[in-house]
Protein backbone atom coordinates (compact mmCIF):
# COMPACT_ATOMS: atom_id res chain seq x y z
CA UNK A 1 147.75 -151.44 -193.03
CA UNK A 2 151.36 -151.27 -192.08
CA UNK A 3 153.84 -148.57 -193.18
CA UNK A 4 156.15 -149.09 -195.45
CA UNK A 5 159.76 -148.61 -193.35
CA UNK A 6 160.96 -146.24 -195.89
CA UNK A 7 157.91 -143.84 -195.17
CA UNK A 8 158.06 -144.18 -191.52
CA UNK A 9 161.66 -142.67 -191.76
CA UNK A 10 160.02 -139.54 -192.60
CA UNK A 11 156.55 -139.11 -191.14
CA UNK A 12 155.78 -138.86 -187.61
CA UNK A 13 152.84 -141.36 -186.08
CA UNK A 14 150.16 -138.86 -186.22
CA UNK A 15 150.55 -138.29 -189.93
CA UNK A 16 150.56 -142.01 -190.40
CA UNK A 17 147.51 -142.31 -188.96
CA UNK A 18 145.68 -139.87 -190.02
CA UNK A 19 146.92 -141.12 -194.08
CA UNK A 20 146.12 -144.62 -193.29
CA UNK A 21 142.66 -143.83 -192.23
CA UNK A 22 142.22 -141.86 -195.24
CA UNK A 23 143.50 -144.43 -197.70
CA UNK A 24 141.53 -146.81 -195.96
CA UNK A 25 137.73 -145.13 -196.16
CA UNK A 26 138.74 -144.21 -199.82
CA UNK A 27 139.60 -148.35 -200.69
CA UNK A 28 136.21 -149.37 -198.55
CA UNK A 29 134.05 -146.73 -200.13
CA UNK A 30 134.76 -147.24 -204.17
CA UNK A 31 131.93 -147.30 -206.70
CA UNK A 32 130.85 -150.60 -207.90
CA UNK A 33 131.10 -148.85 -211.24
CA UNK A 34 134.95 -148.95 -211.39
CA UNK A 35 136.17 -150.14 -213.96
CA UNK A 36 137.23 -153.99 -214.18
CA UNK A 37 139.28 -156.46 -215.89
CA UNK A 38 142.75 -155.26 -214.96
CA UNK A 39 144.15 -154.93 -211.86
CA UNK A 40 145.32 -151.62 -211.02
CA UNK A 41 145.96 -149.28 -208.73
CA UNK A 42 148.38 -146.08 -207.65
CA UNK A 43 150.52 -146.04 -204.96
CA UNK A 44 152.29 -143.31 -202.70
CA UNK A 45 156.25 -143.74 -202.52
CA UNK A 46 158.85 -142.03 -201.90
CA UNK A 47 160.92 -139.95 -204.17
CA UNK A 48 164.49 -141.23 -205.31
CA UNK A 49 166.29 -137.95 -204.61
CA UNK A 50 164.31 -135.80 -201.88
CA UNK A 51 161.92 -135.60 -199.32
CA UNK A 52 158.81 -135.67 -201.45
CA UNK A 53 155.69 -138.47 -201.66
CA UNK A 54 155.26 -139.24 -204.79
CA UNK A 55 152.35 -140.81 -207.37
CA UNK A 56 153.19 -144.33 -209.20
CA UNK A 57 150.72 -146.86 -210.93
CA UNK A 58 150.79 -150.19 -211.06
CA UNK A 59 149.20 -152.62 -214.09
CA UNK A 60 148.77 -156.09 -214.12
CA UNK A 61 148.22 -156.69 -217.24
CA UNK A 62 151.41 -155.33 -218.47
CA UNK A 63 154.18 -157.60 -220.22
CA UNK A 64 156.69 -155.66 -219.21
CA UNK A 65 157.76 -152.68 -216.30
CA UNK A 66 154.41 -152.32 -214.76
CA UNK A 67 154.86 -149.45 -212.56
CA UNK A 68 154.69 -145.58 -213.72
CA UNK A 69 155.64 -142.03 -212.21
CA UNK A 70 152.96 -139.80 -212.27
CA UNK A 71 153.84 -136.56 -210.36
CA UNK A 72 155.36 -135.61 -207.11
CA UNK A 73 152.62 -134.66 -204.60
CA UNK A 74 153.83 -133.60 -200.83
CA UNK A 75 156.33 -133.68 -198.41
CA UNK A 76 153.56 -134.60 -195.92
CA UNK A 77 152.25 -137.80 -196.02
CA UNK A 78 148.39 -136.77 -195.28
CA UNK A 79 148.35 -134.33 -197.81
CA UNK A 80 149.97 -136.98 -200.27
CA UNK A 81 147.15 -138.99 -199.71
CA UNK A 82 144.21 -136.28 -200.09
CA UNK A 83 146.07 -135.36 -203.32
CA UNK A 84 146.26 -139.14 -204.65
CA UNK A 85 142.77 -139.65 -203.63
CA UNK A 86 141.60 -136.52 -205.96
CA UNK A 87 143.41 -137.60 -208.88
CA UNK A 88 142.27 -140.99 -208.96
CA UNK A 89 138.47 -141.17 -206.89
CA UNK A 90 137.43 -144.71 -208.47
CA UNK A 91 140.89 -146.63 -208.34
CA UNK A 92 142.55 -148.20 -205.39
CA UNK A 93 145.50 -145.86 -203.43
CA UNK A 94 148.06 -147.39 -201.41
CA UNK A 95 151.61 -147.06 -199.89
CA UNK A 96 154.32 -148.42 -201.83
CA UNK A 97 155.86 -151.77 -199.99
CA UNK A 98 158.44 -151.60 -202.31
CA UNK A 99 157.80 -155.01 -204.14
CA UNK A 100 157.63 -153.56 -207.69
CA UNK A 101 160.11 -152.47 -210.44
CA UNK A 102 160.92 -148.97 -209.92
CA UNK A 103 162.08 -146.24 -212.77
CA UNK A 104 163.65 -143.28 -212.90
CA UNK A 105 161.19 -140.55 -212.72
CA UNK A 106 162.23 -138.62 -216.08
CA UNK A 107 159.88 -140.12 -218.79
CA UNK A 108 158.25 -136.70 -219.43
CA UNK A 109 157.49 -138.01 -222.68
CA UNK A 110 154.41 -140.00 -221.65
CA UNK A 111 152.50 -136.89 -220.72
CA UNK A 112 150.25 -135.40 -223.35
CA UNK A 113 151.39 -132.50 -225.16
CA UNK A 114 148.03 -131.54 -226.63
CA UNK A 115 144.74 -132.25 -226.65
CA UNK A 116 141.77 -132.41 -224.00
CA UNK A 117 144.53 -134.30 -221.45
CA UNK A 118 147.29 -132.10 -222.12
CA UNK A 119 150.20 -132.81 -219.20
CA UNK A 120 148.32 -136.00 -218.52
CA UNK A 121 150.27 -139.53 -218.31
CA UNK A 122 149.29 -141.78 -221.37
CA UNK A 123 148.89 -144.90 -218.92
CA UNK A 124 146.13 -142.59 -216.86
CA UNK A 125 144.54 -141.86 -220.26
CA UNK A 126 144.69 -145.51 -221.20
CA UNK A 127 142.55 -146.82 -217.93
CA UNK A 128 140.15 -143.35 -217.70
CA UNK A 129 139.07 -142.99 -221.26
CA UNK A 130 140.10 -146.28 -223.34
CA UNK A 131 138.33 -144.63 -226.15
CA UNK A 132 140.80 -141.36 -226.53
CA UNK A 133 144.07 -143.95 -225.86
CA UNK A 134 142.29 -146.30 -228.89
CA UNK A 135 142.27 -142.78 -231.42
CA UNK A 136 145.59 -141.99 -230.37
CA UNK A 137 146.69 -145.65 -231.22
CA UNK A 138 144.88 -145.68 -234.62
CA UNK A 139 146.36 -142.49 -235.41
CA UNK A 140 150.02 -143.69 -234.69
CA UNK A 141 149.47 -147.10 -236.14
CA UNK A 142 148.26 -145.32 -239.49
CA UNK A 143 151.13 -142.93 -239.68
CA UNK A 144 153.75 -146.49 -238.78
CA UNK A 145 151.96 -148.29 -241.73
CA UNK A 146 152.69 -145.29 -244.00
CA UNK A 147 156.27 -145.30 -243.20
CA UNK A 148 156.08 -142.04 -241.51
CA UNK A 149 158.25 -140.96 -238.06
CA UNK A 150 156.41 -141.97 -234.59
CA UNK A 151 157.29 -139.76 -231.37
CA UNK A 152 158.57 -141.69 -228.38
CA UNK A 153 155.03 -141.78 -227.52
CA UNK A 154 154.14 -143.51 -230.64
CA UNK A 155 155.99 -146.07 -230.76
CA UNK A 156 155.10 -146.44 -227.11
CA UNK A 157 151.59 -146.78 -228.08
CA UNK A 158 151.95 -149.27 -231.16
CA UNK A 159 154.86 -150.89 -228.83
CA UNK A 160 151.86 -152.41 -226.26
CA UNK A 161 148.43 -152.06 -228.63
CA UNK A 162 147.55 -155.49 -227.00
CA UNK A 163 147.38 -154.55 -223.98
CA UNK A 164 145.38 -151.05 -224.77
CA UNK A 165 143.08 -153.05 -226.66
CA UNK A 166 142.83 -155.49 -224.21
CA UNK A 167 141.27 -152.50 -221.41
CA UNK A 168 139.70 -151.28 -224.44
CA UNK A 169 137.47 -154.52 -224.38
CA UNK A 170 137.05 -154.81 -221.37
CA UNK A 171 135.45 -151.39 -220.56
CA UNK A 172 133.01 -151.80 -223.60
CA UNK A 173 132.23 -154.93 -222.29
CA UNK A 174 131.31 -153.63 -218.38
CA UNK A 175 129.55 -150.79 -220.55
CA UNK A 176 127.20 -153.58 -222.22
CA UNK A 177 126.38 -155.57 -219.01
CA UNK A 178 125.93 -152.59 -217.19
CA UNK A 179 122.75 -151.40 -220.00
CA UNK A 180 121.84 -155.21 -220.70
CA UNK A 181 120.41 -155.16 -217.23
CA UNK A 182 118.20 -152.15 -218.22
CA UNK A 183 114.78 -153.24 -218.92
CA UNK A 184 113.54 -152.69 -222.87
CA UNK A 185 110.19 -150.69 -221.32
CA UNK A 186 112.86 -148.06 -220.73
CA UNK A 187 113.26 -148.17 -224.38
CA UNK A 188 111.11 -145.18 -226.22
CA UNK A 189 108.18 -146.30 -228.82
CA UNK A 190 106.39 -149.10 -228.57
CA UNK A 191 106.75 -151.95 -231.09
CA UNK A 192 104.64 -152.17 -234.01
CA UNK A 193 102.77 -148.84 -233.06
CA UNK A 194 103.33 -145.34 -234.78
CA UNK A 195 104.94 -143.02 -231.84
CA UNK A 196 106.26 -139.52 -230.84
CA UNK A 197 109.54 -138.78 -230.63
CA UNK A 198 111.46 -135.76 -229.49
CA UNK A 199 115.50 -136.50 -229.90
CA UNK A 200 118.36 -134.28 -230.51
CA UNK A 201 120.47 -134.47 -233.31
CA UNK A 202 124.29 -135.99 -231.83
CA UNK A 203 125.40 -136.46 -235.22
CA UNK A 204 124.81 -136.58 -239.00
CA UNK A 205 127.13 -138.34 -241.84
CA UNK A 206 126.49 -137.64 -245.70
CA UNK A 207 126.56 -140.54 -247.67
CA UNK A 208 125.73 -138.70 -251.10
CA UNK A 209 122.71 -140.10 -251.83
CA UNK A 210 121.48 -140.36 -247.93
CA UNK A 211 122.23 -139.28 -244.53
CA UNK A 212 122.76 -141.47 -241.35
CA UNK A 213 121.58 -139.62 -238.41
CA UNK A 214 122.48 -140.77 -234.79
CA UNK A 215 119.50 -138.84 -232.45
CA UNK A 216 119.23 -139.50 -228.09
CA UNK A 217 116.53 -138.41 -226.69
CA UNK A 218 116.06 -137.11 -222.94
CA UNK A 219 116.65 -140.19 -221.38
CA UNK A 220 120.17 -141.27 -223.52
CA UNK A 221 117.94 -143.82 -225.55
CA UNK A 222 119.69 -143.70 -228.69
CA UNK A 223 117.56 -143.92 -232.38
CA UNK A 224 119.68 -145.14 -235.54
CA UNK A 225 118.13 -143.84 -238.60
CA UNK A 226 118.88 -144.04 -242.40
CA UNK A 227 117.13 -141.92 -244.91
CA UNK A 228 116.70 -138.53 -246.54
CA UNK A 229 114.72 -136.85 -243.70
CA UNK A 230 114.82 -133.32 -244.38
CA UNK A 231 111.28 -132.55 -245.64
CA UNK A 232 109.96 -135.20 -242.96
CA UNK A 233 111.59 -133.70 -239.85
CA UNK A 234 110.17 -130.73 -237.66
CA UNK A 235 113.21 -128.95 -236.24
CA UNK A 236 113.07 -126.42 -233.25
CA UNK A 237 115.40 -123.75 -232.72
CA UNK A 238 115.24 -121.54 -229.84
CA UNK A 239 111.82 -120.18 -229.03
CA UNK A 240 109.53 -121.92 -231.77
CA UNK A 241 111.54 -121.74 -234.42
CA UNK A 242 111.64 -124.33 -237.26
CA UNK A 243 113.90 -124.82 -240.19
CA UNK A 244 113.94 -127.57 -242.98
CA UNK A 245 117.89 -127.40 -242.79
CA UNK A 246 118.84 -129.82 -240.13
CA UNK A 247 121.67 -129.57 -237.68
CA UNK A 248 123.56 -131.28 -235.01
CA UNK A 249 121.96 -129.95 -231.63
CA UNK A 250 118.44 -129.64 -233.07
CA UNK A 251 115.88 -130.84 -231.62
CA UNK A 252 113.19 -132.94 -233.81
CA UNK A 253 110.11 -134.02 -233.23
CA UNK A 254 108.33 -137.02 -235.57
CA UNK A 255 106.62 -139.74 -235.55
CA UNK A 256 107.60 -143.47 -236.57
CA UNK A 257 106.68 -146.78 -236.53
CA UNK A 258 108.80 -148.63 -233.96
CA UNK A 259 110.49 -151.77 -235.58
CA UNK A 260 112.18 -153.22 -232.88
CA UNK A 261 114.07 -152.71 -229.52
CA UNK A 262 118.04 -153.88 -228.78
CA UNK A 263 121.28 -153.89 -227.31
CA UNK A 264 123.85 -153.24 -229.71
CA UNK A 265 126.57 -155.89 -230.16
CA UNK A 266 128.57 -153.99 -232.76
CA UNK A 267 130.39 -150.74 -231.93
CA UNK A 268 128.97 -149.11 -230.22
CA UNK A 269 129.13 -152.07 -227.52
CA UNK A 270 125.79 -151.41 -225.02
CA UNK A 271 123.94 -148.58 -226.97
CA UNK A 272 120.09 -149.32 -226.56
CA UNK A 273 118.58 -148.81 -229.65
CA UNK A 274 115.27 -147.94 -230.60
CA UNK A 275 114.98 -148.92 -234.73
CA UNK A 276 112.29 -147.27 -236.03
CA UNK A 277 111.00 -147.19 -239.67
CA UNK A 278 108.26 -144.67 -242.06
CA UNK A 279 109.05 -141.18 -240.50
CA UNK A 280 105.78 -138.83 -240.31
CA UNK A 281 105.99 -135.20 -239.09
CA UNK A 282 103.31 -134.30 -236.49
């Protein structure tokens, strides 16, 4: 890898070396679970007004300025690097050859205010958890459609929903191929047979006159059940206790006869699914 000129102005050799090799075992050693469909990756440059390394990302997909400022991170290069690497341990990291758009490094506005990625940039959001940057887009595209004031980071979001959906997509879809390839004898219950189950409760909706219930058991198979189950359901809290009054975090234990085994198509995208149908407490 060569250094950028710009960076060699103020490094010395050893640090370059010692960065390079770093960025280098990082790029050779990614997980073959990264994320794909986009290309994208940060780089290291070098700040517009001081000695400082700083973090950018690049996006291909974008339609317009692709690359973003993300923080500052050292004045020496090989701590840069380890820093860079932390931050982003399943995406690319190089040194900026100064090819792409550059912008001013004052859009504090794309970092979260709130929320579980408070001080985080929305474009990190957008590639680590598509899910949380599809929310925030519903949420913003609701309030537009009712007229009501978006933030800067708003109408950011609405600005460019293609493109979010289009990462969106594509992680549900790596998701899906990644469990299609997941045998169905992994799948609990066999088909056609009445069988045990012990699942946790991950959710419950109330429909009035029944209640959807989304269960996992230890191995992350997931169950999809409609019914009114609370006189059919054995439900242990703590050390032996039971309770007809199920909650989310229980833990049930029944037996059903197993209807069929699949891969959900619909949202969400990849979930096995074990249906099941009669529900008898054992």
């Amino acid at each position: 890898m060569k250094v950028p000129q710009k960076i060699q102005k103020i490094t010395t050799e050893e640090e370059q070396i010692i960065a390079i090799d770093f960025i280098n075992t990082h790029n050779k050693n990614l997980s073959n679970t990264t994320k794909q469909g986009d290309i994208y990756y940060a780089y290291i440059s070098v700040g517009s007004q001081h000695k400082m390394f700083t973090l950018w990302t690049y996006f291909s997909l974008r339609k317009f300025k692709p690359d973003n400022f993300i923080t500052i991170l050292s004045n020496n290069l090989v701590l840069a690097v380890q820093k860079a690497i932390e931050r982003y341990p399943n995406i690319p990291i190089h040194l900026d050859a100064e090819e792409v758009y550059r912008r001013e490094e004052d859009e504090a506005w794309k970092f979260l205010s709130f929320g579980k990625y408070k001080e985080r940039h929305i474009d990190e959001i957008i590639i680590e958890d598509p899910e949380y940057a599809v929310w925030l887009l519903k949420e913003n595209t609701n309030r537009s459609n009712e007229g009501k004031r978006l933030s800067k980071l708003g109408v950011y979001l609405v600005q460019h929903s293609n493109y979010i959906w289009d990462v969106w997509k594509s992680y549900r879809t790596h998701q899906a191929e990644e469990v299609v390839k997941t045998s169905t004898k992994n799948f609990i219950g066999k088909i056609g047979e009445i069988s045990q189950f012990e699942v946790v409760v991950k959710s419950i909706k109330d429909f009035s006159e029944f209640y959807v219930y989304r269960m996992e058991d230890k191995d992350g198979n997931i169950i999809i059940k409609v019914g009114k189950l609370f006189d059919c359901f054995i439900s242990q809290k703590g050390e032996n206790k039971t309770s007809t009054t199920i909650e989310v975090g229980d833990t049930l234990k029944f037996s059903a006869k197993v209807k069929n085994h699949e891969i959900s198509i619909r949202y969400p995208i990849g979930e096995k699914q074990t249906k099941i149908g009669d529900i008898y407490k054992y």
